[in-house]
N, C-alpha and C. Protein backbone atom coordinates (compact mmCIF):
# COMPACT_ATOMS: atom_id res chain seq x y z
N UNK A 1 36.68 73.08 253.82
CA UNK A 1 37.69 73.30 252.80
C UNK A 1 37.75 72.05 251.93
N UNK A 2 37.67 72.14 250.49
CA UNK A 2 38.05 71.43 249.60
C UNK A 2 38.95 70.55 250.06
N UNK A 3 38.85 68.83 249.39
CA UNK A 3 39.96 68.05 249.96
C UNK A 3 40.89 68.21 248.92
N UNK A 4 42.06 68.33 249.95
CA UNK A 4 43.50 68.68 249.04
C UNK A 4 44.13 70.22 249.33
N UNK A 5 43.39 70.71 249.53
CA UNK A 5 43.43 72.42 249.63
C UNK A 5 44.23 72.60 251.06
N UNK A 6 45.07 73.29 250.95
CA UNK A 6 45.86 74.04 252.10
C UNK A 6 45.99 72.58 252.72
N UNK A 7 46.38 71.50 252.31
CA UNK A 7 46.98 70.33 253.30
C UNK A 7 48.37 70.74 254.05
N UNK A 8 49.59 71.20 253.52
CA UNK A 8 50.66 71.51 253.87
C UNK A 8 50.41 72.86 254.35
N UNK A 9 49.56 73.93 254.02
CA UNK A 9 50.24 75.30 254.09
C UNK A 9 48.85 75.50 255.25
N UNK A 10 48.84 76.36 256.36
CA UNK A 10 47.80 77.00 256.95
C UNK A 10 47.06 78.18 256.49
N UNK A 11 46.08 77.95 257.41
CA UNK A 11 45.11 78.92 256.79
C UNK A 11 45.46 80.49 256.71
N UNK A 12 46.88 80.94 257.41
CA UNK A 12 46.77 81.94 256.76
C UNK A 12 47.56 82.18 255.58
N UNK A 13 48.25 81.13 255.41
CA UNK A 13 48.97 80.94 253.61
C UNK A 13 47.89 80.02 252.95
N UNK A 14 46.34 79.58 253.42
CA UNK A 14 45.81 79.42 252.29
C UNK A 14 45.01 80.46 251.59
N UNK A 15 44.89 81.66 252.36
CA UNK A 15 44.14 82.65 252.37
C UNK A 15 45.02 83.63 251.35
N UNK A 16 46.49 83.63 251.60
CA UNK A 16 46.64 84.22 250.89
C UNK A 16 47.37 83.55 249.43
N UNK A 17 47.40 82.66 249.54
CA UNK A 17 47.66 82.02 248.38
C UNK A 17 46.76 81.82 246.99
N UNK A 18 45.17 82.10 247.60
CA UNK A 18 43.97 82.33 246.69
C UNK A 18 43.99 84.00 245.86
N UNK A 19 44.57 84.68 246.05
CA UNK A 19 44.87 85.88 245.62
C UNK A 19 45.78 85.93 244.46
N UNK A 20 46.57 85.17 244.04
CA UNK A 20 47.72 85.48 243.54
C UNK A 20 46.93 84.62 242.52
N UNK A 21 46.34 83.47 242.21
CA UNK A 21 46.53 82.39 241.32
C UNK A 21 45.00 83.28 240.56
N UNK A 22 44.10 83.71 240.61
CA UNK A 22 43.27 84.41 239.89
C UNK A 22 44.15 85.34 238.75
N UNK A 23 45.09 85.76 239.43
CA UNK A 23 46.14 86.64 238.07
C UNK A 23 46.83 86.02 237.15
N UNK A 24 46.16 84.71 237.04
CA UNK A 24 47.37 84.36 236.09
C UNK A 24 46.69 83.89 234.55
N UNK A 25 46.00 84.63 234.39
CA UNK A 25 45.13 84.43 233.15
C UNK A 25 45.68 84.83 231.90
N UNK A 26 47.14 85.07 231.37
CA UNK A 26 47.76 85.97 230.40
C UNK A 26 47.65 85.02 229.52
N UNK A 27 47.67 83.60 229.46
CA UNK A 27 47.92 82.78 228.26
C UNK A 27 47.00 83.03 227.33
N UNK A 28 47.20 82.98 225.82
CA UNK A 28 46.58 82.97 224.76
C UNK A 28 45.38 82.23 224.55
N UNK A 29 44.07 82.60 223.78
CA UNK A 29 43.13 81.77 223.76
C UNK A 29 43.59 80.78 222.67
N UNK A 30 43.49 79.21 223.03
CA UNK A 30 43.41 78.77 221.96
C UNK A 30 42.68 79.16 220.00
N UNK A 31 43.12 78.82 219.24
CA UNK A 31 42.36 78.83 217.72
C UNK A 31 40.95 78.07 217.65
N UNK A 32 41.21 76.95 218.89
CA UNK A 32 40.26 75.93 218.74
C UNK A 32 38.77 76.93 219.13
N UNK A 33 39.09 77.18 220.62
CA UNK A 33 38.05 77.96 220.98
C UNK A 33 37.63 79.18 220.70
N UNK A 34 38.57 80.05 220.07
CA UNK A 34 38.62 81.43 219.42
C UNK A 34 37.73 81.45 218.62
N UNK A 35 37.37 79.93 217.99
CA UNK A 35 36.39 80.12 217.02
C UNK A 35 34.82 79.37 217.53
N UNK A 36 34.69 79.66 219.10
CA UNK A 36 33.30 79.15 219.59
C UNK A 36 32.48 80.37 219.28
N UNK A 37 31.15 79.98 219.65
CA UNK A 37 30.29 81.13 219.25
C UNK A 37 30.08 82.90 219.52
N UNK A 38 30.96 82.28 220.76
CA UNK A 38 31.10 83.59 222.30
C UNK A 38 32.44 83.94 221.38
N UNK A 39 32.37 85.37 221.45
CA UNK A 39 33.49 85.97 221.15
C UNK A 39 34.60 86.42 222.39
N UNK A 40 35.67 86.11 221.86
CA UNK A 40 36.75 86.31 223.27
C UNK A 40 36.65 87.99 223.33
N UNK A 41 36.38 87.87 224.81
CA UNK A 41 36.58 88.96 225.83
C UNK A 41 37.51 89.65 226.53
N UNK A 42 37.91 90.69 226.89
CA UNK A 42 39.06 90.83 227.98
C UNK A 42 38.42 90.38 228.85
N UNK A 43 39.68 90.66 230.14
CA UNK A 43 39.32 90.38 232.02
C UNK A 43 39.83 91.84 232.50
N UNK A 44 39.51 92.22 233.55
CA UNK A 44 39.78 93.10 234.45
C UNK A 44 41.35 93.66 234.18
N UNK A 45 41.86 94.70 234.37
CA UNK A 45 43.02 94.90 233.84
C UNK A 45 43.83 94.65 235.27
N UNK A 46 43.17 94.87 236.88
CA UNK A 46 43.47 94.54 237.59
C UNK A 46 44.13 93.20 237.85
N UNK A 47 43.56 92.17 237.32
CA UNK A 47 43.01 90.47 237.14
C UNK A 47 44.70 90.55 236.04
N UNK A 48 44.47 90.85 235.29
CA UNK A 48 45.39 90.99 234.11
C UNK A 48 46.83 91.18 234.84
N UNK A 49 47.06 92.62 235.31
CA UNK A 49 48.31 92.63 235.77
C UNK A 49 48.97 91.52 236.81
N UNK A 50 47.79 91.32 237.93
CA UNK A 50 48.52 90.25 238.58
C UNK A 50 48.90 89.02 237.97
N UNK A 51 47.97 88.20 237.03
CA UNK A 51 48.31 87.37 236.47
C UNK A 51 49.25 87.57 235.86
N UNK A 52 49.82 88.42 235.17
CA UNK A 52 51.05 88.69 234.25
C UNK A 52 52.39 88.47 235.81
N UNK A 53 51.98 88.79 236.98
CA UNK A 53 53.53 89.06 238.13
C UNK A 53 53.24 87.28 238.37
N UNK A 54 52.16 86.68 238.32
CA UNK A 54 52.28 85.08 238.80
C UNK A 54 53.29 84.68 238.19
N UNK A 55 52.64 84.87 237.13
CA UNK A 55 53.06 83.84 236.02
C UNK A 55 54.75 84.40 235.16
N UNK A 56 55.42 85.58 235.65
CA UNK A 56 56.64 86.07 235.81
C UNK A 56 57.35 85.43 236.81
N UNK A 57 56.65 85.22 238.27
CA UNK A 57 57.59 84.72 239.11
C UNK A 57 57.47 83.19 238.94
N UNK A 58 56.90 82.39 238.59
CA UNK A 58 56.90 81.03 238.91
C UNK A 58 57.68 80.71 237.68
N UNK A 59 57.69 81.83 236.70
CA UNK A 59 58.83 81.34 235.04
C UNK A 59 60.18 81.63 235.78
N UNK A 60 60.07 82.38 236.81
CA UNK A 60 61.89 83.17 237.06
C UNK A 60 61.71 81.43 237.97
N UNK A 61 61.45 81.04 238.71
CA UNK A 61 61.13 79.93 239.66
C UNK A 61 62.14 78.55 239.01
N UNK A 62 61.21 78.32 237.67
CA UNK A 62 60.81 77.55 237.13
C UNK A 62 62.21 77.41 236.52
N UNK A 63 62.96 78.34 236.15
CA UNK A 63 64.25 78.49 235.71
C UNK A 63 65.58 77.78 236.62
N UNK A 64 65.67 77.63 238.12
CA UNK A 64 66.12 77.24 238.87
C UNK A 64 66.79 75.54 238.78
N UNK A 65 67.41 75.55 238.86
CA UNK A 65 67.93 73.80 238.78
C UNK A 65 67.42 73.84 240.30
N UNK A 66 67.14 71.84 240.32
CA UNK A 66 67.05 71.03 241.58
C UNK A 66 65.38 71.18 241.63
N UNK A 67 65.06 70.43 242.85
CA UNK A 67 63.69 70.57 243.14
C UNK A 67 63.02 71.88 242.88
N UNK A 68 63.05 72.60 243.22
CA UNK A 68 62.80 73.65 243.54
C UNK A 68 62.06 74.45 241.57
N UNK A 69 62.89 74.25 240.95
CA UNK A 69 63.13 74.48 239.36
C UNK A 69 61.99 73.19 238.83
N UNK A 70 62.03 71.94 239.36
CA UNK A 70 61.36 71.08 238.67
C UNK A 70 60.10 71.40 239.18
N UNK A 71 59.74 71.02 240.46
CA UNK A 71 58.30 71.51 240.65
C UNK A 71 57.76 73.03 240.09
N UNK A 72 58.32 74.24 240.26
CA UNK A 72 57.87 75.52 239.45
C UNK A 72 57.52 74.96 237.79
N UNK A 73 58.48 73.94 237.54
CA UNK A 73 57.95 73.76 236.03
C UNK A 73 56.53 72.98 235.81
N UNK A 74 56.39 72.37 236.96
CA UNK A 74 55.26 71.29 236.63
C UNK A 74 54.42 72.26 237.07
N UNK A 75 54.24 73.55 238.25
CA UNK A 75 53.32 73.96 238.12
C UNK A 75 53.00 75.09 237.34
N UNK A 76 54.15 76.21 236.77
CA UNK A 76 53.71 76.44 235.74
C UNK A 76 52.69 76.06 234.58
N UNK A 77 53.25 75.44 233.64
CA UNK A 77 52.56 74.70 233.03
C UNK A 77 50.87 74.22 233.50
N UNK A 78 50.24 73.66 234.88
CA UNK A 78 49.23 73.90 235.29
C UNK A 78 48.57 75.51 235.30
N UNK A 79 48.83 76.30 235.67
CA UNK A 79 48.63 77.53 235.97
C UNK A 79 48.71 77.96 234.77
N UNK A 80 49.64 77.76 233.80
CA UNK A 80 48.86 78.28 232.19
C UNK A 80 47.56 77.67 231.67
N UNK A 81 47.51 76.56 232.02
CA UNK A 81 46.43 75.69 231.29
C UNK A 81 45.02 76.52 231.96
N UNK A 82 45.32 76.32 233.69
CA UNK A 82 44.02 76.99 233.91
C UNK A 82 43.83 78.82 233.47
N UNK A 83 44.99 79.60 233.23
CA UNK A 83 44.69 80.46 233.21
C UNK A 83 44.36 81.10 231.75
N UNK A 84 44.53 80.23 230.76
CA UNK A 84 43.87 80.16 229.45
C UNK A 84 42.44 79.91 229.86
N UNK A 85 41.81 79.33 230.61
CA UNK A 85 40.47 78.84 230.97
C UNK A 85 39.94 80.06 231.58
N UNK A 86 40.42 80.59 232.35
CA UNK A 86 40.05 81.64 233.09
C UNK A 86 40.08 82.94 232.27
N UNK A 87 40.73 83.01 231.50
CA UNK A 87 40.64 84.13 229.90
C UNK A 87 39.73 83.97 229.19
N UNK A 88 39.28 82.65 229.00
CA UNK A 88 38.20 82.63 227.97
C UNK A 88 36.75 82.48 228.51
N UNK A 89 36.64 82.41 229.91
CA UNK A 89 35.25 82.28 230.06
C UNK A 89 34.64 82.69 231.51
N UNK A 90 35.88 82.52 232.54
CA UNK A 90 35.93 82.97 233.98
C UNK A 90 35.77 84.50 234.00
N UNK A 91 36.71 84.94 233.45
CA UNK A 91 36.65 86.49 234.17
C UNK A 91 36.40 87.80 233.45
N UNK A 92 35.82 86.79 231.86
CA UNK A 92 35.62 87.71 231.05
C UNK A 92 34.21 88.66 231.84
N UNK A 93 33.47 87.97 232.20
CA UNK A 93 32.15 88.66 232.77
C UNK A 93 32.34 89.31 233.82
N UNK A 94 33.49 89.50 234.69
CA UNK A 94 34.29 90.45 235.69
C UNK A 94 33.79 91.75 235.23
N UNK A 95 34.38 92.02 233.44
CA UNK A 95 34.37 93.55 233.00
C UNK A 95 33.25 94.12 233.33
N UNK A 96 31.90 93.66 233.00
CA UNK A 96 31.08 94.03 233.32
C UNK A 96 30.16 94.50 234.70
N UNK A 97 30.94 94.54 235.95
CA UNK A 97 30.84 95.00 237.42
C UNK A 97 30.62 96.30 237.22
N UNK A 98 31.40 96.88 237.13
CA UNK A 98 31.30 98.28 236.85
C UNK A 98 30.13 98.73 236.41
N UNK A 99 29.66 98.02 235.04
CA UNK A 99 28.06 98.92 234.69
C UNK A 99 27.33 98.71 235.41
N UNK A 100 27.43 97.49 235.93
CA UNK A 100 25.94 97.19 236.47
C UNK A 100 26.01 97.78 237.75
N UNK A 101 26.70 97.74 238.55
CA UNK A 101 26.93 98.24 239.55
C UNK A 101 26.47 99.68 239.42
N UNK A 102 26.06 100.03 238.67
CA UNK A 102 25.55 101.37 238.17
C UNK A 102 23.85 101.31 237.25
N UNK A 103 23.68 99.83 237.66
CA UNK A 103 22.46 99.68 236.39
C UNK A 103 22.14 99.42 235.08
N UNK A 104 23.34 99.65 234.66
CA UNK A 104 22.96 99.76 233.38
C UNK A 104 23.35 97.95 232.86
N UNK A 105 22.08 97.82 232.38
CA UNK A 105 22.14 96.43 231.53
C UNK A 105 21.39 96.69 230.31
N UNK A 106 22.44 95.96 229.05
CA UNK A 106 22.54 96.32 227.56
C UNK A 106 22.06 94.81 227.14
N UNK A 107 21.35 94.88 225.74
CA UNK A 107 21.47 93.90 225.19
C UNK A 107 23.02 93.41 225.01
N UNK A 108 24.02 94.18 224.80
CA UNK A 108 25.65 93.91 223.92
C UNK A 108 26.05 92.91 225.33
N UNK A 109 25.47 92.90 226.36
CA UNK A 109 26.17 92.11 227.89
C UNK A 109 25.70 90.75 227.63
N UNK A 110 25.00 89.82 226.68
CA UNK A 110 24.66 88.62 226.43
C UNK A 110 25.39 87.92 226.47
N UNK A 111 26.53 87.82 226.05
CA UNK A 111 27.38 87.51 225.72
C UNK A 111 28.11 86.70 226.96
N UNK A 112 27.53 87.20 228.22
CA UNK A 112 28.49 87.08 229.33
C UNK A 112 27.50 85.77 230.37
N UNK A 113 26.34 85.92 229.64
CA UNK A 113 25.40 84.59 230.14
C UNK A 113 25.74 83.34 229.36
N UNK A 114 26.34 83.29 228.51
CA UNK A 114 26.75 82.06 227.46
C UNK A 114 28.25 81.74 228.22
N UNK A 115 29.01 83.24 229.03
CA UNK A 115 30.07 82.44 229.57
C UNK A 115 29.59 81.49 230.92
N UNK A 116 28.90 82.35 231.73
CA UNK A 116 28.68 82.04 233.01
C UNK A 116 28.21 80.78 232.78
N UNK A 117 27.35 80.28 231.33
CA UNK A 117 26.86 79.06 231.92
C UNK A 117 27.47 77.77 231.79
N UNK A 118 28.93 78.40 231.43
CA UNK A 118 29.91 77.59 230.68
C UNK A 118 30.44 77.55 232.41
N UNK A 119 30.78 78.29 232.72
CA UNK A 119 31.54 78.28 234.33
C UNK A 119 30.56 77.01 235.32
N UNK A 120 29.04 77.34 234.76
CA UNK A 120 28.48 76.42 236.04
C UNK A 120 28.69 74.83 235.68
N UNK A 121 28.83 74.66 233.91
CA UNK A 121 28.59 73.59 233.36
C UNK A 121 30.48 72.47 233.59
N UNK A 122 31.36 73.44 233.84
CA UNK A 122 32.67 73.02 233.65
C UNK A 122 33.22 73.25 235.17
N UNK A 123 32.48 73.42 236.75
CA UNK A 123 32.39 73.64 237.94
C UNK A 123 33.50 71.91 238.15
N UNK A 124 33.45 70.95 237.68
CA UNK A 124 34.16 70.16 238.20
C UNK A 124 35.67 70.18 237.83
N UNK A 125 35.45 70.10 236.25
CA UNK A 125 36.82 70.44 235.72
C UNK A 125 37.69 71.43 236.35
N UNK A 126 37.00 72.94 236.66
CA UNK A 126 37.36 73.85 236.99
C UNK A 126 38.48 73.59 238.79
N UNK A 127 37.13 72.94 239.58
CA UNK A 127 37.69 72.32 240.95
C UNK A 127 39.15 71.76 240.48
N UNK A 128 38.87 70.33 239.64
CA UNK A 128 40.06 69.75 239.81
C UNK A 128 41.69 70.76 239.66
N UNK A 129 41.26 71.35 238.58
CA UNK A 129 42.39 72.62 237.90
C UNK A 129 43.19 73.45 239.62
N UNK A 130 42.19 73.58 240.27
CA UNK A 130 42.26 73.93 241.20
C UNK A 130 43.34 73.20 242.17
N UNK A 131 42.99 72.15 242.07
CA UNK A 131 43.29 71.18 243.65
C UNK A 131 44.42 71.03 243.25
N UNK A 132 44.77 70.50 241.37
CA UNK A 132 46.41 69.88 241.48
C UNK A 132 47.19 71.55 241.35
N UNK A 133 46.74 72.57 241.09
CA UNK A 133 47.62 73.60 241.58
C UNK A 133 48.16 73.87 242.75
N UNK A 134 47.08 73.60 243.68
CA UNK A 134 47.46 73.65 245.34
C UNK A 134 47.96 72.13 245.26
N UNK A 135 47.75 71.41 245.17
CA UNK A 135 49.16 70.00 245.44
C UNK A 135 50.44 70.56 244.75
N UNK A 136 50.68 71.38 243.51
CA UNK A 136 51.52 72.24 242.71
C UNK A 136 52.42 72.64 243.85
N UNK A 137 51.61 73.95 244.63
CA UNK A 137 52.16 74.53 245.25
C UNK A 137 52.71 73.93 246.74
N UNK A 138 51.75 73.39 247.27
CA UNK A 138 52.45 72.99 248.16
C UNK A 138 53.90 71.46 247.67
N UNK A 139 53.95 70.84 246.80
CA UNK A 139 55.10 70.71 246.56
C UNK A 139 55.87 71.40 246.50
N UNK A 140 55.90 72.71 245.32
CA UNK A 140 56.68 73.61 245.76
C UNK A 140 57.48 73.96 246.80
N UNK A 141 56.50 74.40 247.53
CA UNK A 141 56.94 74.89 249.27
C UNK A 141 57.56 74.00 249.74
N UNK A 142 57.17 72.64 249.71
CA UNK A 142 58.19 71.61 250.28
C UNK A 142 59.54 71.33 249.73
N UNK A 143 59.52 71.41 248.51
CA UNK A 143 60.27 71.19 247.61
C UNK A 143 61.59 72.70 248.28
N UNK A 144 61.28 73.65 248.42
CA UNK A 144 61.63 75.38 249.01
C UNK A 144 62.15 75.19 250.33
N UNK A 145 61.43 74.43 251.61
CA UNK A 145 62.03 74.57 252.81
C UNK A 145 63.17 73.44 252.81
N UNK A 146 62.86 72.34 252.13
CA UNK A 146 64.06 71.63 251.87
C UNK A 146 64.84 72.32 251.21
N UNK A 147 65.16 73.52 249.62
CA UNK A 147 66.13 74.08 249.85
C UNK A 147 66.45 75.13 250.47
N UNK A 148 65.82 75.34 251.44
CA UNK A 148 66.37 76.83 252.34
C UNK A 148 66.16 77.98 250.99
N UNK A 149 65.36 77.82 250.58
CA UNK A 149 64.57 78.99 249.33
C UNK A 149 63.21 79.52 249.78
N UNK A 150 63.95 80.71 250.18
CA UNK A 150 62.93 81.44 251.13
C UNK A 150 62.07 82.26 249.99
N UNK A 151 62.59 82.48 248.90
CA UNK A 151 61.83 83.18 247.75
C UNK A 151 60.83 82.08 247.03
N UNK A 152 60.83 80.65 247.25
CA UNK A 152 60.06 79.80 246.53
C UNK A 152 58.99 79.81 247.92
N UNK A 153 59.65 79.48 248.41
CA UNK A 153 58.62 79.56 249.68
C UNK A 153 57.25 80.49 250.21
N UNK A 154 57.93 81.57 249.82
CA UNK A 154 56.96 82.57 250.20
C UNK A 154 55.96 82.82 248.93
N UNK A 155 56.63 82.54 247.59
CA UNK A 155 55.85 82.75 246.37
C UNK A 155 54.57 81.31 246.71
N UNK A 156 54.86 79.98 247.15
CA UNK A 156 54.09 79.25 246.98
C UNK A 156 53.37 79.44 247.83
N UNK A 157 53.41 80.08 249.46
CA UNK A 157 52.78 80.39 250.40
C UNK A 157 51.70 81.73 250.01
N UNK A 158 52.11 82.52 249.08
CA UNK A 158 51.54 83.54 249.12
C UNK A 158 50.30 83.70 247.68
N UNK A 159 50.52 82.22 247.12
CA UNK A 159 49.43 82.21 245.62
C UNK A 159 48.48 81.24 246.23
N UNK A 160 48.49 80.40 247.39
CA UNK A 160 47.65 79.35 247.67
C UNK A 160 46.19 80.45 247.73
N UNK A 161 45.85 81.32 248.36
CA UNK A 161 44.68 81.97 248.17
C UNK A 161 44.02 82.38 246.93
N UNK A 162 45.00 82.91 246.46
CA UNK A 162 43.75 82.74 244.75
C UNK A 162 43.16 81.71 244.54
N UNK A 163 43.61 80.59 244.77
CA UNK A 163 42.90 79.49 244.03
C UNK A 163 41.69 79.49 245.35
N UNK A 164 41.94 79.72 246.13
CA UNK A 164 40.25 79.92 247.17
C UNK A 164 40.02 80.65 246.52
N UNK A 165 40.40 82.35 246.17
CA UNK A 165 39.73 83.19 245.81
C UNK A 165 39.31 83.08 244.35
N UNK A 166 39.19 82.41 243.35
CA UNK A 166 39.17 81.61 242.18
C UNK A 166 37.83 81.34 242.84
N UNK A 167 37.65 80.27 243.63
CA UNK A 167 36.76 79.05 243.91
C UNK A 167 35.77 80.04 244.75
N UNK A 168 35.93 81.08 245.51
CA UNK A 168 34.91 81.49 246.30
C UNK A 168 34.20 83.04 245.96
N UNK A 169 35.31 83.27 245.14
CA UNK A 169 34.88 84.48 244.60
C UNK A 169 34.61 85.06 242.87
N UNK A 170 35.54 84.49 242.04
CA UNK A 170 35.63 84.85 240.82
C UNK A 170 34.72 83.99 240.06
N UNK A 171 34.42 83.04 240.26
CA UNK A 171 34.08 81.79 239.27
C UNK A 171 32.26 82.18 240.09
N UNK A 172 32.03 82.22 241.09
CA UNK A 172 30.75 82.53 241.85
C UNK A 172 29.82 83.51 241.39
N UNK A 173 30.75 84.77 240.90
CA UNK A 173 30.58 85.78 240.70
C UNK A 173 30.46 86.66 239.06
N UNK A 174 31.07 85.57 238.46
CA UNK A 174 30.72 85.38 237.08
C UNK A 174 29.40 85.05 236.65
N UNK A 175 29.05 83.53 237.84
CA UNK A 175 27.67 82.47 236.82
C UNK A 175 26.60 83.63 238.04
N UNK A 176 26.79 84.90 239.07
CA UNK A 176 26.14 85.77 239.58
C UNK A 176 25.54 86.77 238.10
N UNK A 177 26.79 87.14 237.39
CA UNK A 177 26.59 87.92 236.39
C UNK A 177 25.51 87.48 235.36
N UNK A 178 25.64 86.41 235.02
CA UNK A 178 24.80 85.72 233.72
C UNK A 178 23.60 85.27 234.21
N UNK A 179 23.51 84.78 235.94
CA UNK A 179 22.19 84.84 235.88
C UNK A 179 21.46 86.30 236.13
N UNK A 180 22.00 87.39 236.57
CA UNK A 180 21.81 88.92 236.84
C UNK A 180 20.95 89.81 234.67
N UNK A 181 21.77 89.10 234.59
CA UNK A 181 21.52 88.98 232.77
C UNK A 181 20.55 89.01 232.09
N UNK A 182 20.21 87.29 232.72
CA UNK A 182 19.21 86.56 232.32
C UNK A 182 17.99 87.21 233.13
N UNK A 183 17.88 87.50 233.72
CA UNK A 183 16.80 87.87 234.43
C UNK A 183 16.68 89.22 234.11
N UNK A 184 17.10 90.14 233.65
CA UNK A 184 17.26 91.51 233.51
C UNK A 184 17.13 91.89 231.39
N UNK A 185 17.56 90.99 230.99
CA UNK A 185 17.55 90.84 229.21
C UNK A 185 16.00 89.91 229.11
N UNK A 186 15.83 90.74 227.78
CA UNK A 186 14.20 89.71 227.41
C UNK A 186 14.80 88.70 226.47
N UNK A 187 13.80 87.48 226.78
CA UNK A 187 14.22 86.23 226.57
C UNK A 187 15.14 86.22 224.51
N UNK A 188 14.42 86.93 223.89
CA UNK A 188 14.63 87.25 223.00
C UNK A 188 15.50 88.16 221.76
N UNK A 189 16.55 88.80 223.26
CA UNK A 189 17.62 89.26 222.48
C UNK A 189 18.88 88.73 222.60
């Protein structure tokens, strides 16, 4: 396990804590990047909804006076940053499971090898995004059993797995797609 990862919480709140933090991709693409070469993509509508309930509960969180309110704010704010990142280049190549999973590869799927190679090229950045969310959260949680906030508690216990599942599955499975791509598209379209 990553150092930093599930230090406070066990493995079966790190397991499930990697589940929750993949949904939180709702933030807006920047203007800056809107205008890179890759045209912005959706993500999974699955991917979509959860991220929309994260990033609902850690704002209702985040609202709270005392510890509890200050840490949700600091990790908010993380969890948008990465999940703008994860909109524009992580999980856009998700959509595409479905066809292929059926075969079908298009020239129009190119698009999704320019993300993936952005995922393998930004693999550190991406980690770190990672680690201070889980230091995020497990403040949180600490921040929660000190106030006898059994609702912060369980929210920070129960998002620590996405960010595994982020790291072991989504981000893996993207730069899977673009090289699936590359090998399947002629060099030339």
């Amino acid at each position: 396990m990553p150092k930093g990862m599930g230090r406070r919480i066990g493995r079966t709140g790190t397991a499930a804590i990697a589940g929750g933090m993949v949904l939180l991709a709702l933030a807006a693409v920047s203007p800056a990047r809107a205008q890179l070469a890759t045209p912005a993509r959706d993500i999974p509508q699955s991917i979509r909804l959860e991220h929309a309930e994260v990033l609902e509960r850690v704002t209702t969180l985040s609202r709270r006076r005392g510890p509890v309110g200050v840490e949700a704010r600091k990790l908010l704010a993380l969890m948008k940053t990465h999940f703008q990142h994860e909109q524009e280049f992580i999980m856009p190549p998700l959509v595409l499971l479905q066809a292929l999973s059926h075969g079908k590869v298009t020239p129009d799927m190119k698009w999704a090898i320019v993300m993936a190679d952005r995922v393998k090229a930004e693999r550190e950045k991406i980690f770190e995004e990672h680690t201070q969310i889980t230091e995020g959260l497990n403040l949180l949680l600490a921040a929660a059993e000190r106030a006898h906030d059994a609702t912060a508690a369980e929210f920070a216990r129960s998002s620590v797995a996405d960010a595994l599942a982020d790291m072991e599955l989504m981000e893996p499975m993207a730069i899977v797609i673009g090289e699936y791509l590359r090998s399947k598209l002629p060099a030339g379209q």
